[in-house]
PDB file of N, CA and C in Angstrom:
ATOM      1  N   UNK A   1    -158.303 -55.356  10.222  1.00  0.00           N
ATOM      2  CA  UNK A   1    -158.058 -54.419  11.308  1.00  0.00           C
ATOM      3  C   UNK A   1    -158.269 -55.165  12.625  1.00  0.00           C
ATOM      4  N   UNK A   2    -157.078 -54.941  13.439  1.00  0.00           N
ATOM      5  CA  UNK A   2    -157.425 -55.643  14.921  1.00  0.00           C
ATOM      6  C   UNK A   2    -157.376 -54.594  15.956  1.00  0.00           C
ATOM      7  N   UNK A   3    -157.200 -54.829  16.958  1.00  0.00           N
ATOM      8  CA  UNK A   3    -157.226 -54.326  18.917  1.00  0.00           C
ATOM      9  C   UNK A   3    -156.483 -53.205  18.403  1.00  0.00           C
ATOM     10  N   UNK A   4    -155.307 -53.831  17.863  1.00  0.00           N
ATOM     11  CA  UNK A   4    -153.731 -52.697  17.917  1.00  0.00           C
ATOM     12  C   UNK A   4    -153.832 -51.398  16.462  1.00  0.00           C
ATOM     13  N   UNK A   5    -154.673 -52.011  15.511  1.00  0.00           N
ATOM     14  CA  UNK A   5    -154.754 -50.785  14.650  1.00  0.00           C
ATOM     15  C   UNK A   5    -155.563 -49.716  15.656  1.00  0.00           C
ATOM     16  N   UNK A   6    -156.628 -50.282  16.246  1.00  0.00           N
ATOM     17  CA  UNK A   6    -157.806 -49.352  17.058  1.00  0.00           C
ATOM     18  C   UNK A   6    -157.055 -48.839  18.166  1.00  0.00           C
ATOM     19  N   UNK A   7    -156.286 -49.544  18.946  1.00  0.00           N
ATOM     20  CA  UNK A   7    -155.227 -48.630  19.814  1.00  0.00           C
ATOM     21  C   UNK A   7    -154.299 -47.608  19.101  1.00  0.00           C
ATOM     22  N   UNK A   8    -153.902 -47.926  17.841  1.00  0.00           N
ATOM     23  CA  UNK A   8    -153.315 -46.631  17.783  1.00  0.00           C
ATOM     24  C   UNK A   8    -153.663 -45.830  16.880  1.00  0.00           C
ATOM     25  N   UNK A   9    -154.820 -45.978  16.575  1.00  0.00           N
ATOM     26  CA  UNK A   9    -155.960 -44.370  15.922  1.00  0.00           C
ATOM     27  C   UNK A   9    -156.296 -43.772  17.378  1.00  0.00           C
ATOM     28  N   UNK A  10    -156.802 -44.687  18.410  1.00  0.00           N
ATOM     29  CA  UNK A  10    -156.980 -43.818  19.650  1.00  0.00           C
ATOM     30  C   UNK A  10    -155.917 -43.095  19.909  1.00  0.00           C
ATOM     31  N   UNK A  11    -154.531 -43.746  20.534  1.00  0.00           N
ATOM     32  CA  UNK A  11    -153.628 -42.915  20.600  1.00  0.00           C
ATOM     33  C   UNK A  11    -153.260 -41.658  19.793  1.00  0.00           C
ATOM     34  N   UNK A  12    -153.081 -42.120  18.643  1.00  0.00           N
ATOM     35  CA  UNK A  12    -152.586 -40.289  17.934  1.00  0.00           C
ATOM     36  C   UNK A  12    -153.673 -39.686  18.074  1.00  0.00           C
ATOM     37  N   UNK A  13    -154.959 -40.135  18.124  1.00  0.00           N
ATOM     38  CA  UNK A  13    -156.106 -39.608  18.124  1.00  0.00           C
ATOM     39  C   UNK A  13    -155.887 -38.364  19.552  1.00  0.00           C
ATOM     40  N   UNK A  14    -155.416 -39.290  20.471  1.00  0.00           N
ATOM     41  CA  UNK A  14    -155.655 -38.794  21.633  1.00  0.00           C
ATOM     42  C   UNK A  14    -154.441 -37.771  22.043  1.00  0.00           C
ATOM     43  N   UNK A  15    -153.214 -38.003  21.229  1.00  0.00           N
ATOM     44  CA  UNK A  15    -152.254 -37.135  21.096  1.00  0.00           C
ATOM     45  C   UNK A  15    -152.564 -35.768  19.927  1.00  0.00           C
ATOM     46  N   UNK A  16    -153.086 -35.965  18.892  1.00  0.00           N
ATOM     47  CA  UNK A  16    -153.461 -34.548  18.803  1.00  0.00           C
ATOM     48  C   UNK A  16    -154.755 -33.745  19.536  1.00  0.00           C
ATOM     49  N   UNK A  17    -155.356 -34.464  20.017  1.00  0.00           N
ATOM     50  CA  UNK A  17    -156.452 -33.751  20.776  1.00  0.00           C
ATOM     51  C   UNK A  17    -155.335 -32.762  21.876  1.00  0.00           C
ATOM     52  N   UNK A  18    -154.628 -33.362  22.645  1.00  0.00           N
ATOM     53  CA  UNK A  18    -153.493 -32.823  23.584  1.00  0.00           C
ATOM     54  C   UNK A  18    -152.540 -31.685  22.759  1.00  0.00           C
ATOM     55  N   UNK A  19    -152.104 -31.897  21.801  1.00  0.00           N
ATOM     56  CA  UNK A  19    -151.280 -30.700  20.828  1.00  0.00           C
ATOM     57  C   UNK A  19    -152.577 -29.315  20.852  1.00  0.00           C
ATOM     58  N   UNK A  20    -153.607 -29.934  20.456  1.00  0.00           N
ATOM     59  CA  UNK A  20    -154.728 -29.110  20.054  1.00  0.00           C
ATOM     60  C   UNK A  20    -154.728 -27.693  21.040  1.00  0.00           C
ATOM     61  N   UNK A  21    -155.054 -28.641  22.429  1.00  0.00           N
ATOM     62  CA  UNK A  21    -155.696 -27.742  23.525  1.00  0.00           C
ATOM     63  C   UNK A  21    -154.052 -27.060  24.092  1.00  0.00           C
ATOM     64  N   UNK A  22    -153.118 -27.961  24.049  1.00  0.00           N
ATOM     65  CA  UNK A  22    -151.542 -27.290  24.493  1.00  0.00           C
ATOM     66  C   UNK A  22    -151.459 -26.275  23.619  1.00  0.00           C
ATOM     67  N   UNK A  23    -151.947 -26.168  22.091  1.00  0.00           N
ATOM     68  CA  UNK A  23    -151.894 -24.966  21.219  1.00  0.00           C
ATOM     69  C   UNK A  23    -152.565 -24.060  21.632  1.00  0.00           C
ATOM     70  N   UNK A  24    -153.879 -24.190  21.819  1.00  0.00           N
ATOM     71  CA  UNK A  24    -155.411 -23.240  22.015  1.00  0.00           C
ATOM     72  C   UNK A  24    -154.869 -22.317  23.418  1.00  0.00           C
ATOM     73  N   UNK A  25    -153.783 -23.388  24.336  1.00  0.00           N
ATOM     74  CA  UNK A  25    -153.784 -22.591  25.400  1.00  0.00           C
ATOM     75  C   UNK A  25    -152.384 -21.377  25.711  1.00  0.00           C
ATOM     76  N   UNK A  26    -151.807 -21.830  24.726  1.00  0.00           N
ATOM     77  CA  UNK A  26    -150.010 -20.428  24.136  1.00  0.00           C
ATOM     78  C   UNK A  26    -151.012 -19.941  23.058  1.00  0.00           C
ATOM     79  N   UNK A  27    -152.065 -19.468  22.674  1.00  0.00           N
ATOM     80  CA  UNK A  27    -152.202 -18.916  21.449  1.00  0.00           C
ATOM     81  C   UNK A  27    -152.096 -17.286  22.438  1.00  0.00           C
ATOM     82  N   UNK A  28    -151.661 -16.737  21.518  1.00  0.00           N
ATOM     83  CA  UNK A  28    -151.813 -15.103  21.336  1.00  0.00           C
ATOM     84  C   UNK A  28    -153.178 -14.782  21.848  1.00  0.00           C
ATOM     85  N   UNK A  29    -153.989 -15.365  21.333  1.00  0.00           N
ATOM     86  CA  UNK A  29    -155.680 -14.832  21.038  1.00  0.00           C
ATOM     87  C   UNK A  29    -156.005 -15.273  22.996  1.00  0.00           C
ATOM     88  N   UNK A  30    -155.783 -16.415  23.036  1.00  0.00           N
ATOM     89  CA  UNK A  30    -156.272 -16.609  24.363  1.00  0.00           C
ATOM     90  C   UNK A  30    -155.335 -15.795  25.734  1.00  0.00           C
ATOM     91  N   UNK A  31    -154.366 -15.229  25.407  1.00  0.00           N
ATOM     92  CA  UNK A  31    -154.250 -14.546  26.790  1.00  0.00           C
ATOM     93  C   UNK A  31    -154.702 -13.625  27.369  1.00  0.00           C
ATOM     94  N   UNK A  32    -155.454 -12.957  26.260  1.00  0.00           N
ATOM     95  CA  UNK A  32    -155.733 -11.858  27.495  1.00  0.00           C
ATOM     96  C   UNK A  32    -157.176 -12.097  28.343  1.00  0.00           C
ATOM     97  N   UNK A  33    -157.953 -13.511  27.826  1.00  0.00           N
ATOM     98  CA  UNK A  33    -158.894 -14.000  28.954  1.00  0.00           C
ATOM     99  C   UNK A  33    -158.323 -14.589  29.510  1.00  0.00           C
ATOM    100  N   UNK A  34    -157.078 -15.500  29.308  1.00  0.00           N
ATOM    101  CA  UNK A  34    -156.442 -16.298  30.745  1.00  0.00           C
ATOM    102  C   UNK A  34    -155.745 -14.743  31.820  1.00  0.00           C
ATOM    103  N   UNK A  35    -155.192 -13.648  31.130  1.00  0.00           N
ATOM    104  CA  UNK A  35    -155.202 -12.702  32.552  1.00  0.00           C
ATOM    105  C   UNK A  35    -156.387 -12.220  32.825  1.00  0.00           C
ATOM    106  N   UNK A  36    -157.560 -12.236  32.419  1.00  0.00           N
ATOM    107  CA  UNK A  36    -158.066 -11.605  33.485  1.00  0.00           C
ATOM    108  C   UNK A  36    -159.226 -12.352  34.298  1.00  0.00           C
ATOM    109  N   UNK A  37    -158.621 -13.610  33.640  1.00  0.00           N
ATOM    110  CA  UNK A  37    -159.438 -15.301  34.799  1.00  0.00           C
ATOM    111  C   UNK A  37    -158.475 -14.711  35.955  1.00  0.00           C
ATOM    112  N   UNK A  38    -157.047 -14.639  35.847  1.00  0.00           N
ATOM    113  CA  UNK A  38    -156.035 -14.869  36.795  1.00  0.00           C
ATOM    114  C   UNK A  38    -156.230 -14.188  37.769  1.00  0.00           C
ATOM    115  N   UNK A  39    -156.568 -12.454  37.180  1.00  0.00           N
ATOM    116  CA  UNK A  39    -156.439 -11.371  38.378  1.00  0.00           C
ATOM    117  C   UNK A  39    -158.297 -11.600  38.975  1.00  0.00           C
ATOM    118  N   UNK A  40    -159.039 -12.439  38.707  1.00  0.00           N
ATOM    119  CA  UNK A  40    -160.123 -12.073  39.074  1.00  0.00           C
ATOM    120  C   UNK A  40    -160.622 -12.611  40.761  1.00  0.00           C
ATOM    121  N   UNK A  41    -159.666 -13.122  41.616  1.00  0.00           N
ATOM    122  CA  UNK A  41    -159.550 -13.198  43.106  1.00  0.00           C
ATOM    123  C   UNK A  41    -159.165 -11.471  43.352  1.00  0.00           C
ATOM    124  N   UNK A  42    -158.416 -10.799  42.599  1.00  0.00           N
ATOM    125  CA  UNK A  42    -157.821 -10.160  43.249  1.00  0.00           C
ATOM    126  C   UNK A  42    -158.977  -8.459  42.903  1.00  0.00           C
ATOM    127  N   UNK A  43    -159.975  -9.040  42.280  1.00  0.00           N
ATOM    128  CA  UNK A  43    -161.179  -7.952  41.674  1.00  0.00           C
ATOM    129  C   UNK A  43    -162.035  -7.341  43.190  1.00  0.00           C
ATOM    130  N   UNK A  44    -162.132  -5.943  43.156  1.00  0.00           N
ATOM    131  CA  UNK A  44    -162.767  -5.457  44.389  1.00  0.00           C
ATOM    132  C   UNK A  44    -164.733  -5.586  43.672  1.00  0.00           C
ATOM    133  N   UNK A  45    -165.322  -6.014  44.066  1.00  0.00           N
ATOM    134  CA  UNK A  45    -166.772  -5.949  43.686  1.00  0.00           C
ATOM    135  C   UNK A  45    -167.529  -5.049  44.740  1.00  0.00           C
ATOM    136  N   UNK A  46    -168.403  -4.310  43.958  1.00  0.00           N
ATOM    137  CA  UNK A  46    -169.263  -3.700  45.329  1.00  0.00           C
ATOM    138  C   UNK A  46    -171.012  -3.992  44.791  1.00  0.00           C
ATOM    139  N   UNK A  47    -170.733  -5.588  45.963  1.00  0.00           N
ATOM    140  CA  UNK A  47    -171.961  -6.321  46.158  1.00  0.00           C
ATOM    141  C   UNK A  47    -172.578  -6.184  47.579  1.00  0.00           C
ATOM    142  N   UNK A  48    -173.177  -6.769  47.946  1.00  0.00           N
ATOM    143  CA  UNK A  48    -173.929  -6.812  49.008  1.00  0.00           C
ATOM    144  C   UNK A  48    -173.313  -7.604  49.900  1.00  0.00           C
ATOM    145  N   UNK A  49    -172.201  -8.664  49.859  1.00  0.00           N
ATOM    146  CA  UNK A  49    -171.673  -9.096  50.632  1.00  0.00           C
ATOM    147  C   UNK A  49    -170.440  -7.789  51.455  1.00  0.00           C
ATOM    148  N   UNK A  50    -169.995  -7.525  50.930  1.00  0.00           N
ATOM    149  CA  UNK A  50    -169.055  -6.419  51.298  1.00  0.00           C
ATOM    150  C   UNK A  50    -169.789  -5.387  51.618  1.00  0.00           C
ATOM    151  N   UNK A  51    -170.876  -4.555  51.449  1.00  0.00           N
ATOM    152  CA  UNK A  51    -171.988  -3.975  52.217  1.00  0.00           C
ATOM    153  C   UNK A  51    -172.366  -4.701  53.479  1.00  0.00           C
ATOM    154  N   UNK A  52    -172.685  -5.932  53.222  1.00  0.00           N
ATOM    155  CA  UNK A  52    -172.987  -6.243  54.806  1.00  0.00           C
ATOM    156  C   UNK A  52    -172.078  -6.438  55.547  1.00  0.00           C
ATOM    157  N   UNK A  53    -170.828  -6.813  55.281  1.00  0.00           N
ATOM    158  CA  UNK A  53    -169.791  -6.664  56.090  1.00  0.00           C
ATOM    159  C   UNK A  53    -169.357  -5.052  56.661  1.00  0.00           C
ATOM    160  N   UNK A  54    -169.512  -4.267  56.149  1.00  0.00           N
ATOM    161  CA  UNK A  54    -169.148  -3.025  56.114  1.00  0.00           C
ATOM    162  C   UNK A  54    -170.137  -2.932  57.516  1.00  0.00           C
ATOM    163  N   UNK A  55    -171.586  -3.053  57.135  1.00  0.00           N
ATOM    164  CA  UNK A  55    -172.413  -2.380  58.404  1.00  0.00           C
ATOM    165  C   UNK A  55    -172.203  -3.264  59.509  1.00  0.00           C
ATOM    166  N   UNK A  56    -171.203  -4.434  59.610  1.00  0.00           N
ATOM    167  CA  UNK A  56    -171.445  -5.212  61.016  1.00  0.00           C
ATOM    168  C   UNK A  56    -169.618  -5.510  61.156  1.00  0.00           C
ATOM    169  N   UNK A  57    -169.519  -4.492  61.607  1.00  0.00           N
ATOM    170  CA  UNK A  57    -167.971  -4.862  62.038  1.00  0.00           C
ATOM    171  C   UNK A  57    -167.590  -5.342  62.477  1.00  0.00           C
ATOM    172  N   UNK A  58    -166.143  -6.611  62.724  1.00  0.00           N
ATOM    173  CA  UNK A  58    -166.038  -7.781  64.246  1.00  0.00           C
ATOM    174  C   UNK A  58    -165.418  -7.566  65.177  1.00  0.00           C
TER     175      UNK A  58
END
């Protein structure tokens, strides 16, 4: 076994790691936490930051 067998166990190595996570991330199972990562800028919270904004108007 030399350099080039070990380069290319890394490589496919490193090409199914990439299939893996490109799979994990179209699965069925994972979308409905990737929507609601997506909409979560657009989430109203009622924290204390938006309370203190409320009592000090600009």
């Amino acid at each position: 076994m030399d350099i080039n067998d070990l380069r290319s166990i890394v490589t496919v190595a490193g090409l199914l790691c990439f299939l893996a996570i490109v799979a994990w991330a179209y699965s069925k199972r994972s979308k409905k936490g990737f929507d609601e990562a997506a909409n979560l800028p657009f989430a109203e919270h009622d924290d204390q930051d938006a309370a203190s904004r409320a009592s000090h108007p600009r």
